[in-house]
N, C-alpha and C. Protein backbone atom coordinates (compact mmCIF):
# COMPACT_ATOMS: atom_id res chain seq x y z
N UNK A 1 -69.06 85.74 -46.91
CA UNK A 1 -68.64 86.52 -45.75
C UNK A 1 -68.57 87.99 -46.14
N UNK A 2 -69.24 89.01 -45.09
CA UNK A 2 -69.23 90.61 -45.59
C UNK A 2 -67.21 90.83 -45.46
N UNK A 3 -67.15 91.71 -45.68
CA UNK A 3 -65.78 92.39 -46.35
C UNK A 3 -65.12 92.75 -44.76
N UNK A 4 -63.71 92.72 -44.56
CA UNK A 4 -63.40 93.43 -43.87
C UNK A 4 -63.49 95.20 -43.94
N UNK A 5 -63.72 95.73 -42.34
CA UNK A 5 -64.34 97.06 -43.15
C UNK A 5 -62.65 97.49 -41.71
N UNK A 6 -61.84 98.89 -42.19
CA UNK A 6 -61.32 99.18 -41.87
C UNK A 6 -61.33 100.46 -42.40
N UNK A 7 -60.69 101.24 -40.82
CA UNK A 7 -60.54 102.70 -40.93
C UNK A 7 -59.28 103.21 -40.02
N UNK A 8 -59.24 104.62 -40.10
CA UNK A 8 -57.90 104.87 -39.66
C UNK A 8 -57.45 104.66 -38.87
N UNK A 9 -58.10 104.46 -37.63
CA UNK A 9 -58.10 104.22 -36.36
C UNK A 9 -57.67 102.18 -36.01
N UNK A 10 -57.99 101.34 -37.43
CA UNK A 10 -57.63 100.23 -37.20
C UNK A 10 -56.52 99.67 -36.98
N UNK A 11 -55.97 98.49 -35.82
CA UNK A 11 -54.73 98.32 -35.61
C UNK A 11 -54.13 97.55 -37.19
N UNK A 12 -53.39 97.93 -37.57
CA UNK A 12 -53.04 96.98 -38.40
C UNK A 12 -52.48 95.30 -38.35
N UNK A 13 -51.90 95.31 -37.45
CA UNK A 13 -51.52 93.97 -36.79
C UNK A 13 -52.93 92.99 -36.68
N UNK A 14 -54.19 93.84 -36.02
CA UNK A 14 -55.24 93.00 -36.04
C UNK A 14 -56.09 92.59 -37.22
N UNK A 15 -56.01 93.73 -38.12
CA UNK A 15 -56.81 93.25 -39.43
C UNK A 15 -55.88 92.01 -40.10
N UNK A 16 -54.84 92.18 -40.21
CA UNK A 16 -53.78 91.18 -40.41
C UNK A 16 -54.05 89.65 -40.48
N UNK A 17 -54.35 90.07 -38.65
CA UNK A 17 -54.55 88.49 -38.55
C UNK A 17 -56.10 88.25 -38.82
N UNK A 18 -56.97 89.04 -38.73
CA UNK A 18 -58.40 88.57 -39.39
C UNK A 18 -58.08 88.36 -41.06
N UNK A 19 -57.27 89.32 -41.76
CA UNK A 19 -57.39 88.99 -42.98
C UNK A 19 -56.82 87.69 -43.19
N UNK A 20 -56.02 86.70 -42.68
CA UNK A 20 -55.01 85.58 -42.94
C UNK A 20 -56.22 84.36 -42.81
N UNK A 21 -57.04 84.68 -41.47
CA UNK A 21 -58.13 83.96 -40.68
C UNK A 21 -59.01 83.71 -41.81
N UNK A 22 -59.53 84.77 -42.90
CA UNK A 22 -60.57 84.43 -43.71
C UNK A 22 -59.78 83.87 -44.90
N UNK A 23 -58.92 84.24 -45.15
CA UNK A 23 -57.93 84.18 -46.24
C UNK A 23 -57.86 82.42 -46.19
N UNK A 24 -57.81 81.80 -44.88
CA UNK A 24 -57.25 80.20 -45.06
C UNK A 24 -58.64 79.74 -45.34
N UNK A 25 -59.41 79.92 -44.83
CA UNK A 25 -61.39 79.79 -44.65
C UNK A 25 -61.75 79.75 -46.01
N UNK A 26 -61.61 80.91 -46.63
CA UNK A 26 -62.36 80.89 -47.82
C UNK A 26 -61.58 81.02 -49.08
N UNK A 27 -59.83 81.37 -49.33
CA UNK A 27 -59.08 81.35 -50.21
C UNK A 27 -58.68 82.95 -50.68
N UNK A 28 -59.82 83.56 -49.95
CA UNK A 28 -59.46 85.03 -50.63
C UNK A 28 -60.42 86.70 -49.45
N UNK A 29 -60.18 87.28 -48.97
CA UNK A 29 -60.98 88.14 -48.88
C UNK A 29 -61.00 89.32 -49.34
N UNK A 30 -61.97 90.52 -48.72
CA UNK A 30 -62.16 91.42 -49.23
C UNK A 30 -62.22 92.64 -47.66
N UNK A 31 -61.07 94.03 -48.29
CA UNK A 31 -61.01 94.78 -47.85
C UNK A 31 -62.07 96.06 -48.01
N UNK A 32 -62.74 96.54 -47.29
CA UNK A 32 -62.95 97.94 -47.45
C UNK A 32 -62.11 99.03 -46.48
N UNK A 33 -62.28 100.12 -47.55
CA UNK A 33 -61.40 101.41 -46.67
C UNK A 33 -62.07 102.46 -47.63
N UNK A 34 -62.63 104.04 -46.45
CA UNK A 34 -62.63 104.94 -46.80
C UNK A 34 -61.96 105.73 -46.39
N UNK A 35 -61.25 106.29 -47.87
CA UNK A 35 -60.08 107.50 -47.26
C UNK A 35 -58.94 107.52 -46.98
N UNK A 36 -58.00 108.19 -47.02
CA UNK A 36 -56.60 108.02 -47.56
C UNK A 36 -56.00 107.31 -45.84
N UNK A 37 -56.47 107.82 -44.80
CA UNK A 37 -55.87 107.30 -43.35
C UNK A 37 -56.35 105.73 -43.24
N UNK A 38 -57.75 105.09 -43.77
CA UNK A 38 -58.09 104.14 -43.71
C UNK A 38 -57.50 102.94 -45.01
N UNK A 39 -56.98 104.04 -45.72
CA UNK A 39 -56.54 102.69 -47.09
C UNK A 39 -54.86 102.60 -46.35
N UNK A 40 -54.44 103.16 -45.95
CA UNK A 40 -53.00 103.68 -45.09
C UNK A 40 -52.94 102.08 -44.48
N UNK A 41 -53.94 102.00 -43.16
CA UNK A 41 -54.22 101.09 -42.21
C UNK A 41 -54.17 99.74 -42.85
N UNK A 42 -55.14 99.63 -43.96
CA UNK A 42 -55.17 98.92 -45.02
C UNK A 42 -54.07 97.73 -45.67
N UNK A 43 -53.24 99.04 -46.21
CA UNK A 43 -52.06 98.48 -46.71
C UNK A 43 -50.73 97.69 -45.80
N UNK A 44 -50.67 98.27 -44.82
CA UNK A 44 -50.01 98.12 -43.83
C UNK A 44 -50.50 96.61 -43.32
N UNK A 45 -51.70 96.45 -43.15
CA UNK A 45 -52.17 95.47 -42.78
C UNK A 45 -51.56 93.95 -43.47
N UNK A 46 -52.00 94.61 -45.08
CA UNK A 46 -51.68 93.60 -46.41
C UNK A 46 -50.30 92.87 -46.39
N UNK A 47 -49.41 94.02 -45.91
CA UNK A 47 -48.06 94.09 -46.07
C UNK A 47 -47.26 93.04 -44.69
N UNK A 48 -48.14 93.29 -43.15
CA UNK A 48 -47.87 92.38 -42.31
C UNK A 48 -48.17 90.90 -42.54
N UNK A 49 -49.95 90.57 -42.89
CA UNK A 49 -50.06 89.64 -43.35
C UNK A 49 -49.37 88.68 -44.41
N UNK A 50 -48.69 89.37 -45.62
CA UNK A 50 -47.90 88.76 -46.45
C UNK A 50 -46.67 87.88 -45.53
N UNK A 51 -46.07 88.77 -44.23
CA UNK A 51 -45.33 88.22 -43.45
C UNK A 51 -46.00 86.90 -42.56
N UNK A 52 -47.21 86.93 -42.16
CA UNK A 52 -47.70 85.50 -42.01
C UNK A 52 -47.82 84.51 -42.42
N UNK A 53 -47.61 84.94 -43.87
CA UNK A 53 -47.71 82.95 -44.63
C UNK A 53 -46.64 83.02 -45.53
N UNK A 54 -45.82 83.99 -45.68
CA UNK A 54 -44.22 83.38 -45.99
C UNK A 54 -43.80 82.04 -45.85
N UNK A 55 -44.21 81.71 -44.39
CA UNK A 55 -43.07 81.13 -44.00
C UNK A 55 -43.66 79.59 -44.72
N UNK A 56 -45.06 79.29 -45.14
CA UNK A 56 -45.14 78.30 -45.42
C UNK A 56 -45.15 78.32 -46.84
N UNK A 57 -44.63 79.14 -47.42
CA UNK A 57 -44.49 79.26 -49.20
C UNK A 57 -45.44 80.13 -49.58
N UNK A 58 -46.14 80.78 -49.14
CA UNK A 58 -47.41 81.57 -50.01
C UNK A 58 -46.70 82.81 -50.16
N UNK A 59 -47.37 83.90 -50.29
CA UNK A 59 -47.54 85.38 -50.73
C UNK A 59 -49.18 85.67 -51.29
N UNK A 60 -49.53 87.27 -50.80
CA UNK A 60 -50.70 87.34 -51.40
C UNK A 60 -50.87 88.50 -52.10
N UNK A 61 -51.63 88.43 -52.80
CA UNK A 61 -52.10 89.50 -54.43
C UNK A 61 -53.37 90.34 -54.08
N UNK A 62 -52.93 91.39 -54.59
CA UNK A 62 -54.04 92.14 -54.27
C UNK A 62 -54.81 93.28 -55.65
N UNK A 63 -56.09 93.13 -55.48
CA UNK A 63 -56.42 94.21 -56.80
C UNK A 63 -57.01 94.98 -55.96
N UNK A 64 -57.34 95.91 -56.58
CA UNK A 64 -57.91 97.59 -55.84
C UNK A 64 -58.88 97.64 -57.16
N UNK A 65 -60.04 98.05 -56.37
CA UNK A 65 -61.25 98.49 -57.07
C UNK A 65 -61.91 99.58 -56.30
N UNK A 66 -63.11 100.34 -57.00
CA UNK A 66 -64.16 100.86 -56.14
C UNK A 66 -65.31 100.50 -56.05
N UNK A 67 -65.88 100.60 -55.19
CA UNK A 67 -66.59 100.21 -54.44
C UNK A 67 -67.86 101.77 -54.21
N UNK A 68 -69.42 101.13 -54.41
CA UNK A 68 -70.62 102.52 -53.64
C UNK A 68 -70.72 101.72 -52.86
N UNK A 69 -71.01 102.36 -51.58
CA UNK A 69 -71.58 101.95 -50.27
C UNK A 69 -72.11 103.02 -49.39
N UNK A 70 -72.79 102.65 -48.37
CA UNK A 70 -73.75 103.45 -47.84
C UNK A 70 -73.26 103.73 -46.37
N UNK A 71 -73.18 104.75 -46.08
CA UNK A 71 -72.56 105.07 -44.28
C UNK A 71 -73.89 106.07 -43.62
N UNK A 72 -74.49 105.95 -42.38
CA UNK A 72 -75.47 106.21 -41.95
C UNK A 72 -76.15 107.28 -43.31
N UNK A 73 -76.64 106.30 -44.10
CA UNK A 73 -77.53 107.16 -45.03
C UNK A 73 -77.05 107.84 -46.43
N UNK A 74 -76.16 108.08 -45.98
CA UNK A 74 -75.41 108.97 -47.50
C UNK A 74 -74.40 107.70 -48.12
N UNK A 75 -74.40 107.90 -49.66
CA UNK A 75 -74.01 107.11 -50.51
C UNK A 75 -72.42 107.72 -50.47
N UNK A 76 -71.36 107.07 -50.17
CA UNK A 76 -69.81 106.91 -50.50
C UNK A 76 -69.01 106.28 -51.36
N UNK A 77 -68.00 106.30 -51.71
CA UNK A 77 -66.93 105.63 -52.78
C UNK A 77 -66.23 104.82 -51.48
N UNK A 78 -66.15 103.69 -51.90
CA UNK A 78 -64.62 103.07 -51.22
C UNK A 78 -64.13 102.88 -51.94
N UNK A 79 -62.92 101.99 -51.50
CA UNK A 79 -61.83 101.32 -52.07
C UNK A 79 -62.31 99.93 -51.60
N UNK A 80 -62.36 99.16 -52.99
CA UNK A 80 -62.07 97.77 -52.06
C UNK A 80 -61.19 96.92 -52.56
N UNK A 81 -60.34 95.91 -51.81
CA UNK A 81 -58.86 95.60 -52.07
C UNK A 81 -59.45 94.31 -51.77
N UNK A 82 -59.22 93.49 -52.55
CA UNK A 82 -59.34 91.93 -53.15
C UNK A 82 -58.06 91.37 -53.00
N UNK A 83 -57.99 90.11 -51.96
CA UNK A 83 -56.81 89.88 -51.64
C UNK A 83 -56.86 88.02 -51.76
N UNK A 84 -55.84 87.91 -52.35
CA UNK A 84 -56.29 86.31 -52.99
C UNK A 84 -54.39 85.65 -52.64
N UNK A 85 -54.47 84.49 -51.91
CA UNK A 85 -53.33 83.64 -51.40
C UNK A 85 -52.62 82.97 -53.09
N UNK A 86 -51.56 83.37 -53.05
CA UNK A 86 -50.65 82.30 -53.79
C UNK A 86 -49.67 81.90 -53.18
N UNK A 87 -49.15 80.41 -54.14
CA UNK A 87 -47.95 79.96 -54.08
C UNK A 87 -46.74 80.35 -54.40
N UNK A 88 -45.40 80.78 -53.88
CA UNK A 88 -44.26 81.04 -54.40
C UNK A 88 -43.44 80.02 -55.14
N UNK A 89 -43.39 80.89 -56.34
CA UNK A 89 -42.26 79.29 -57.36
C UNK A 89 -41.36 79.46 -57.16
């Protein structure tokens, strides 16, 4: 599955629930964000979602990497945030 792609303008509440959506699907997804308003959106997102699967024992982990990628033509840096479900002991 391509990466979630988010920017400043994204609701956070909604990436949320797409991130939880791929998160049960495939065990783990992947964020992109360019730029300090879009990694903002980002985190926020991470931070609601963690509140979605509380309740059944999980929590989720996240690494931050970068990322080249291409936006109409010109080569960019992202961020991309690797987000993987655990169990709480």
């Amino acid at each position: 599955m391509s990466p979630l792609k988010v920017s400043s303008r994204s609701n956070p509440n909604s990436v949320a629930g797409a991130l939880v959506a791929v998160i049960r699907e495939q065990g783990y997804a992947e964020i992109q964000a360019v730029g300090a308003g879009a990694l903002n959106q980002a985190i926020k997102a991470i931070a609601i979602a963690r509140g979605f699967v509380a309740p059944s024992g999980g929590d989720l982990v996240c690494a931050p990497a970068f990322t080249d990628i291409e936006i109409n033509g010109e080569g960019r840096t992202a961020l991309k945030l690797l987000i993987e479900r655990k169990e709480r002991k």
